[in-house]
PDB file of N, CA and C in Angstrom:
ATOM      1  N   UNK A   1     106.123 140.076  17.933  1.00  0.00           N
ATOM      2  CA  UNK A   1     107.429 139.635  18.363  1.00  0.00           C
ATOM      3  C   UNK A   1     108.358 140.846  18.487  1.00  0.00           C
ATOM      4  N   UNK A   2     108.417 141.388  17.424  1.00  0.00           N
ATOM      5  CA  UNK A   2     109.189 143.060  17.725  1.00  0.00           C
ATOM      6  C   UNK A   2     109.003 143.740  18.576  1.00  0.00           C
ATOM      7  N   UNK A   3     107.652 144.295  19.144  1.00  0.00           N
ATOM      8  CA  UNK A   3     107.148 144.624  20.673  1.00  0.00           C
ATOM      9  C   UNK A   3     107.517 143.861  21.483  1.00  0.00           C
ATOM     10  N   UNK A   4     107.918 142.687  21.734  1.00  0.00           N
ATOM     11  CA  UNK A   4     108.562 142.057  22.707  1.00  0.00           C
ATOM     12  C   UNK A   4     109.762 141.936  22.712  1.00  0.00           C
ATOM     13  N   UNK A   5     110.420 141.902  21.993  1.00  0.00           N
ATOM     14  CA  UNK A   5     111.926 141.818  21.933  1.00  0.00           C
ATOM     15  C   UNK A   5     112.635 143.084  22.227  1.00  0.00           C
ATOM     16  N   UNK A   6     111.427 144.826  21.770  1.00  0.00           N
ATOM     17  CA  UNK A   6     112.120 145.390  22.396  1.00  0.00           C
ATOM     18  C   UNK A   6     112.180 145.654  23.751  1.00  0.00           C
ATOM     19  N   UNK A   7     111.285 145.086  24.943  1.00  0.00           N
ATOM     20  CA  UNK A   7     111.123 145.299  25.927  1.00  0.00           C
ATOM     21  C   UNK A   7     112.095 144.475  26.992  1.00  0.00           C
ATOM     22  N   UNK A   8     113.057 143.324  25.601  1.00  0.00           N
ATOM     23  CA  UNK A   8     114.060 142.521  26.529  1.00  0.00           C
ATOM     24  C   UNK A   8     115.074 143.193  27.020  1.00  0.00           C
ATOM     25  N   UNK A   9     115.871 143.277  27.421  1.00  0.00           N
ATOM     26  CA  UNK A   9     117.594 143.744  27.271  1.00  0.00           C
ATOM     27  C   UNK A   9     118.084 143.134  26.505  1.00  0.00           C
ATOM     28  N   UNK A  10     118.677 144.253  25.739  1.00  0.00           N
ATOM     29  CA  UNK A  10     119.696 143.692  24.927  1.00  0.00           C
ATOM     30  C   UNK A  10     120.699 142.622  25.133  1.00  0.00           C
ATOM     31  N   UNK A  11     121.242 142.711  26.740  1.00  0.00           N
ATOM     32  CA  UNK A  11     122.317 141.724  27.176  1.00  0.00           C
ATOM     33  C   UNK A  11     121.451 140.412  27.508  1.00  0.00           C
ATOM     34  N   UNK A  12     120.253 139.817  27.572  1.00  0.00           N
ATOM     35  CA  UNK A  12     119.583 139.146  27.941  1.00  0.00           C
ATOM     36  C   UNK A  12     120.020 138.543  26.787  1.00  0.00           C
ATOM     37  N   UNK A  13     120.259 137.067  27.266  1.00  0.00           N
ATOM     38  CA  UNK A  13     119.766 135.498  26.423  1.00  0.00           C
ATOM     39  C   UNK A  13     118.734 135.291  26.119  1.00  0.00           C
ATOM     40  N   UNK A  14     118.516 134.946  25.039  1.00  0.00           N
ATOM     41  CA  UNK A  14     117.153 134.719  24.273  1.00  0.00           C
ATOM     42  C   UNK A  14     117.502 133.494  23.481  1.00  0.00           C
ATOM     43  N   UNK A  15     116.687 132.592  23.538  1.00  0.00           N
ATOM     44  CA  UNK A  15     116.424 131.821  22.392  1.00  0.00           C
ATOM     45  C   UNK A  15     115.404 130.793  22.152  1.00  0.00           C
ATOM     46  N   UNK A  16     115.161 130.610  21.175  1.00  0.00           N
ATOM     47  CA  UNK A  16     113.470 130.295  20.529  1.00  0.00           C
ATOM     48  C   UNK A  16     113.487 129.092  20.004  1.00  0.00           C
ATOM     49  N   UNK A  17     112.896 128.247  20.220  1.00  0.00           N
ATOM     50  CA  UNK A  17     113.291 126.340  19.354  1.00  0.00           C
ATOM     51  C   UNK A  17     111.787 125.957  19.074  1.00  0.00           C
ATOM     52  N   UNK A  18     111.606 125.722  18.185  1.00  0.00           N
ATOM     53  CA  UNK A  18     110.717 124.680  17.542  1.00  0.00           C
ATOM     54  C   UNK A  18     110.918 122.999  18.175  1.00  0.00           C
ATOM     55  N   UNK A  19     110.010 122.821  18.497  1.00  0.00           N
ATOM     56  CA  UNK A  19     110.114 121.109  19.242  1.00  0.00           C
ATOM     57  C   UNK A  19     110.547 120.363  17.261  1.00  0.00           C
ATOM     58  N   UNK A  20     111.013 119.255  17.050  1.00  0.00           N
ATOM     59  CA  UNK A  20     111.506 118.791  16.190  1.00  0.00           C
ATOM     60  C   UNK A  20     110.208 118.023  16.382  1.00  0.00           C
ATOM     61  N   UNK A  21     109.592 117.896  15.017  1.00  0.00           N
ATOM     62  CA  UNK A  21     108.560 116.814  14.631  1.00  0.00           C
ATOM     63  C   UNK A  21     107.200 117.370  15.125  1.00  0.00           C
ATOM     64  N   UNK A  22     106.983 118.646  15.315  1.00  0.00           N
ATOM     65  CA  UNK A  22     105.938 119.114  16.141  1.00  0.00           C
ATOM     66  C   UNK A  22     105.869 121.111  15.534  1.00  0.00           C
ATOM     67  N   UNK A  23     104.494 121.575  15.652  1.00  0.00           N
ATOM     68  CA  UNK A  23     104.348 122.744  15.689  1.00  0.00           C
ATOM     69  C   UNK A  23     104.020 123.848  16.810  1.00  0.00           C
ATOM     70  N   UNK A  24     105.121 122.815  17.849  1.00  0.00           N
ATOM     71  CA  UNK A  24     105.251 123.835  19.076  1.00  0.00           C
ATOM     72  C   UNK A  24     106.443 124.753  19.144  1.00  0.00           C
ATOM     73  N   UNK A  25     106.266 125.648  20.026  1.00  0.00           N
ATOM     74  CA  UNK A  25     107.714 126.583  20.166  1.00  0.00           C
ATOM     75  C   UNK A  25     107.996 126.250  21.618  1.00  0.00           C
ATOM     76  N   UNK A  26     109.090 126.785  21.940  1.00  0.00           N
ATOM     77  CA  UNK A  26     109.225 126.910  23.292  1.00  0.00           C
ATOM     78  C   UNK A  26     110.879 128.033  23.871  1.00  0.00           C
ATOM     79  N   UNK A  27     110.885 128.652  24.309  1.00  0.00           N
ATOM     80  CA  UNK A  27     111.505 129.728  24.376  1.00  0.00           C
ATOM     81  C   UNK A  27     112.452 130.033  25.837  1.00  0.00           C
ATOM     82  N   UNK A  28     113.293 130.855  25.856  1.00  0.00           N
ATOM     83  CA  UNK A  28     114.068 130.948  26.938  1.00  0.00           C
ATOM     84  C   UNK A  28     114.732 132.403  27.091  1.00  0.00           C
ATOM     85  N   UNK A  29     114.330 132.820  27.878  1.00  0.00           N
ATOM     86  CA  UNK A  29     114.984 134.359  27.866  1.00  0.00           C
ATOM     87  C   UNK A  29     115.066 134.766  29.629  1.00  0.00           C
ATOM     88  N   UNK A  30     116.786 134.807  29.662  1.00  0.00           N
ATOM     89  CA  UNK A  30     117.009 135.414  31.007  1.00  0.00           C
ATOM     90  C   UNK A  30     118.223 136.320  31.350  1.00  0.00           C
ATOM     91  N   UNK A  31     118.384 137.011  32.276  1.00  0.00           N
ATOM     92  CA  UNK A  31     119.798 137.727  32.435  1.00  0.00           C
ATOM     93  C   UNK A  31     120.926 137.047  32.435  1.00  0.00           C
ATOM     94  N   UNK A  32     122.074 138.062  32.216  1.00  0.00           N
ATOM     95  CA  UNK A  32     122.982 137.332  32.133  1.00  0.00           C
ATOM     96  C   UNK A  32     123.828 137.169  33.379  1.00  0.00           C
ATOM     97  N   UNK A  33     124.248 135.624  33.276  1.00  0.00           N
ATOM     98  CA  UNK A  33     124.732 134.912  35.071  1.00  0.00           C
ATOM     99  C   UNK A  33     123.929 134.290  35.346  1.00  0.00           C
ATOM    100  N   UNK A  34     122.617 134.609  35.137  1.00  0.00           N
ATOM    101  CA  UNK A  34     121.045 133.597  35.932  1.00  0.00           C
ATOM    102  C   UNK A  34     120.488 132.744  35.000  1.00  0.00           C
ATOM    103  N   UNK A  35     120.174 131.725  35.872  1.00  0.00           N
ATOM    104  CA  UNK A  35     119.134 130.616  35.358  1.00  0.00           C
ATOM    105  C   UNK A  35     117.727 130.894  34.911  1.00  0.00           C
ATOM    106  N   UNK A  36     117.659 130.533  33.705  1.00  0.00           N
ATOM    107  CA  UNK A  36     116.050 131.155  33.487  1.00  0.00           C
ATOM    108  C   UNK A  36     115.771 129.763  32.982  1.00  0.00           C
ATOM    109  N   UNK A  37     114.021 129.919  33.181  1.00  0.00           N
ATOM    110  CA  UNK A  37     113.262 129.500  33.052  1.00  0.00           C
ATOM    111  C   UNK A  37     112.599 128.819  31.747  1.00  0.00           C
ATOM    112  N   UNK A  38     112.623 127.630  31.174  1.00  0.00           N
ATOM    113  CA  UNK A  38     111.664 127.531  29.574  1.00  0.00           C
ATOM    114  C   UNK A  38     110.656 128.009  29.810  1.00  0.00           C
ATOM    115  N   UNK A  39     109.902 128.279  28.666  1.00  0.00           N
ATOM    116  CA  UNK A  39     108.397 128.281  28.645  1.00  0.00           C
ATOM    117  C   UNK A  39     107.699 127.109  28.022  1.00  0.00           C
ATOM    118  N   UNK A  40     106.704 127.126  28.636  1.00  0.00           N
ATOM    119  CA  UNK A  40     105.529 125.846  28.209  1.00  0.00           C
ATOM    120  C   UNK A  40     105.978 125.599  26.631  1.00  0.00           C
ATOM    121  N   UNK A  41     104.718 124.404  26.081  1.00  0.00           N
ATOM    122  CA  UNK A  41     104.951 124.994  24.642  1.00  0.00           C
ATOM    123  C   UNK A  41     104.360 125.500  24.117  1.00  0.00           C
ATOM    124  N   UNK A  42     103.892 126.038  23.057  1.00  0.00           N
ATOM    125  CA  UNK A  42     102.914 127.018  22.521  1.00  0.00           C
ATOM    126  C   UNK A  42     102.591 126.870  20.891  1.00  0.00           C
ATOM    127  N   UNK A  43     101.668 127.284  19.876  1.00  0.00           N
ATOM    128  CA  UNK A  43     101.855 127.200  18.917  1.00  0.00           C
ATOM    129  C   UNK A  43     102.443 128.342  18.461  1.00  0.00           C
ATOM    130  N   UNK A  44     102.522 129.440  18.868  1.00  0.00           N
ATOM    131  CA  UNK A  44     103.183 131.006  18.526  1.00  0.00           C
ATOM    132  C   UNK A  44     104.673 130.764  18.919  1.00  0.00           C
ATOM    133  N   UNK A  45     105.709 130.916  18.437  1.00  0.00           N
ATOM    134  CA  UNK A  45     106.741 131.549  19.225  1.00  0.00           C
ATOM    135  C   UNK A  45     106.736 133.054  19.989  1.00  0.00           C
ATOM    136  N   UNK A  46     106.091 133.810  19.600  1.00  0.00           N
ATOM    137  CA  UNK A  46     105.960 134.786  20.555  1.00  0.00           C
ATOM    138  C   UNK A  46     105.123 134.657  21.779  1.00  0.00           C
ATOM    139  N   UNK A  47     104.043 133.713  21.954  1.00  0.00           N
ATOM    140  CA  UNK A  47     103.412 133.737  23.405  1.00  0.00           C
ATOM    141  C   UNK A  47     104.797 132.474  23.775  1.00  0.00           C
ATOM    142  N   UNK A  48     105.853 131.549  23.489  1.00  0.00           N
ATOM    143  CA  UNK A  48     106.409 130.919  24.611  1.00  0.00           C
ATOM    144  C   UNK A  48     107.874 132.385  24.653  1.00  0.00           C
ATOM    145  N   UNK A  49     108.048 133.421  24.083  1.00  0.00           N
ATOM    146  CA  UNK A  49     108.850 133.980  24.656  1.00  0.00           C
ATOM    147  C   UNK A  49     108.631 134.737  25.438  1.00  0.00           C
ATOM    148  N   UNK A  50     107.087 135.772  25.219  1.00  0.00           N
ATOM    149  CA  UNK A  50     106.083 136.087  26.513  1.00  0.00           C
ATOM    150  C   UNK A  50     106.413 135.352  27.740  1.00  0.00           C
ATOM    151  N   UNK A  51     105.968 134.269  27.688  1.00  0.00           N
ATOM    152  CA  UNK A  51     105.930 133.554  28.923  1.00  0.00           C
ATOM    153  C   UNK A  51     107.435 133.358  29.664  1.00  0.00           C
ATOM    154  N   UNK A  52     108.265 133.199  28.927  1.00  0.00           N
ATOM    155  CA  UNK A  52     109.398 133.088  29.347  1.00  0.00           C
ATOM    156  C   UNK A  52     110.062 134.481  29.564  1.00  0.00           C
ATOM    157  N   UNK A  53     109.916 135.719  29.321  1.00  0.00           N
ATOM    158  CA  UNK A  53     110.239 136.684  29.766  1.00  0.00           C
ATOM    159  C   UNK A  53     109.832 137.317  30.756  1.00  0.00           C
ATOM    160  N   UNK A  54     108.335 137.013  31.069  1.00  0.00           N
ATOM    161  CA  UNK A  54     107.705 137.303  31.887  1.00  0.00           C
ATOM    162  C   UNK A  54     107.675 136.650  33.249  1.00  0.00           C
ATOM    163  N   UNK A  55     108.517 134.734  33.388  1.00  0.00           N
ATOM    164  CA  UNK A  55     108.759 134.216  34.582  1.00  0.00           C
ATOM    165  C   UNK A  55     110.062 134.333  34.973  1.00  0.00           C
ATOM    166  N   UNK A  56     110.777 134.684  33.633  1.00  0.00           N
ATOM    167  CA  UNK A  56     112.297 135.673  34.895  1.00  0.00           C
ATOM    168  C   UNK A  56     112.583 137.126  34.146  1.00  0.00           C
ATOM    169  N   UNK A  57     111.882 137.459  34.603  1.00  0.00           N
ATOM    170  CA  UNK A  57     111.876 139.045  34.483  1.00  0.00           C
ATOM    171  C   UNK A  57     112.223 139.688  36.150  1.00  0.00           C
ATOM    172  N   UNK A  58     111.640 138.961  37.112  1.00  0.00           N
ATOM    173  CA  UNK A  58     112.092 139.382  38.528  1.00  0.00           C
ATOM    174  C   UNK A  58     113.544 139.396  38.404  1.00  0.00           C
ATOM    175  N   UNK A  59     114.665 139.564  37.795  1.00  0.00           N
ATOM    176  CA  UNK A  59     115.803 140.259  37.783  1.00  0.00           C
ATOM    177  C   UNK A  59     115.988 141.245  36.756  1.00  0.00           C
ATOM    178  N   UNK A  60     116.240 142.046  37.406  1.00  0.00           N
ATOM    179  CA  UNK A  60     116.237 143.272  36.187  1.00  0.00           C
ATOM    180  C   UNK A  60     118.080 143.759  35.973  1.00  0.00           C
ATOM    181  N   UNK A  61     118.362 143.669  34.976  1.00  0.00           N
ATOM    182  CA  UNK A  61     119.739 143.965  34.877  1.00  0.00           C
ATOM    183  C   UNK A  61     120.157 145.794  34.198  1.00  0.00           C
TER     184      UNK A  61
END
């Protein structure tokens, strides 16, 4: 998770939720002004912030 977080921007939105009643994650990380993307769910929180950094990452701030 530390290897990934440093590769976010700092000004980037991030945030990480546990589904309630469940041992999924699901994650959200995008620039700021733009709509980003959730990620699937996952049992890691670091592969749904992977995923979610990695489907809006096409804006680079």
């Amino acid at each position: 998770m530390e290897r990934l977080l440093g590769r976010i921007p700092p000004s980037w939105h991030v945030v990480v939720e546990r589904q309630a009643g469940e041992a999924q994650w699901r994650a959200l990380a995008h620039a700021p002004g733009q709509d980003g993307a959730w990620s699937d769910l996952h049992p890691d929180p670091a592969d749904a912030l992977e995923e979610s950094w990695r489907r809006n990452r096409t804006v680079t701030v």
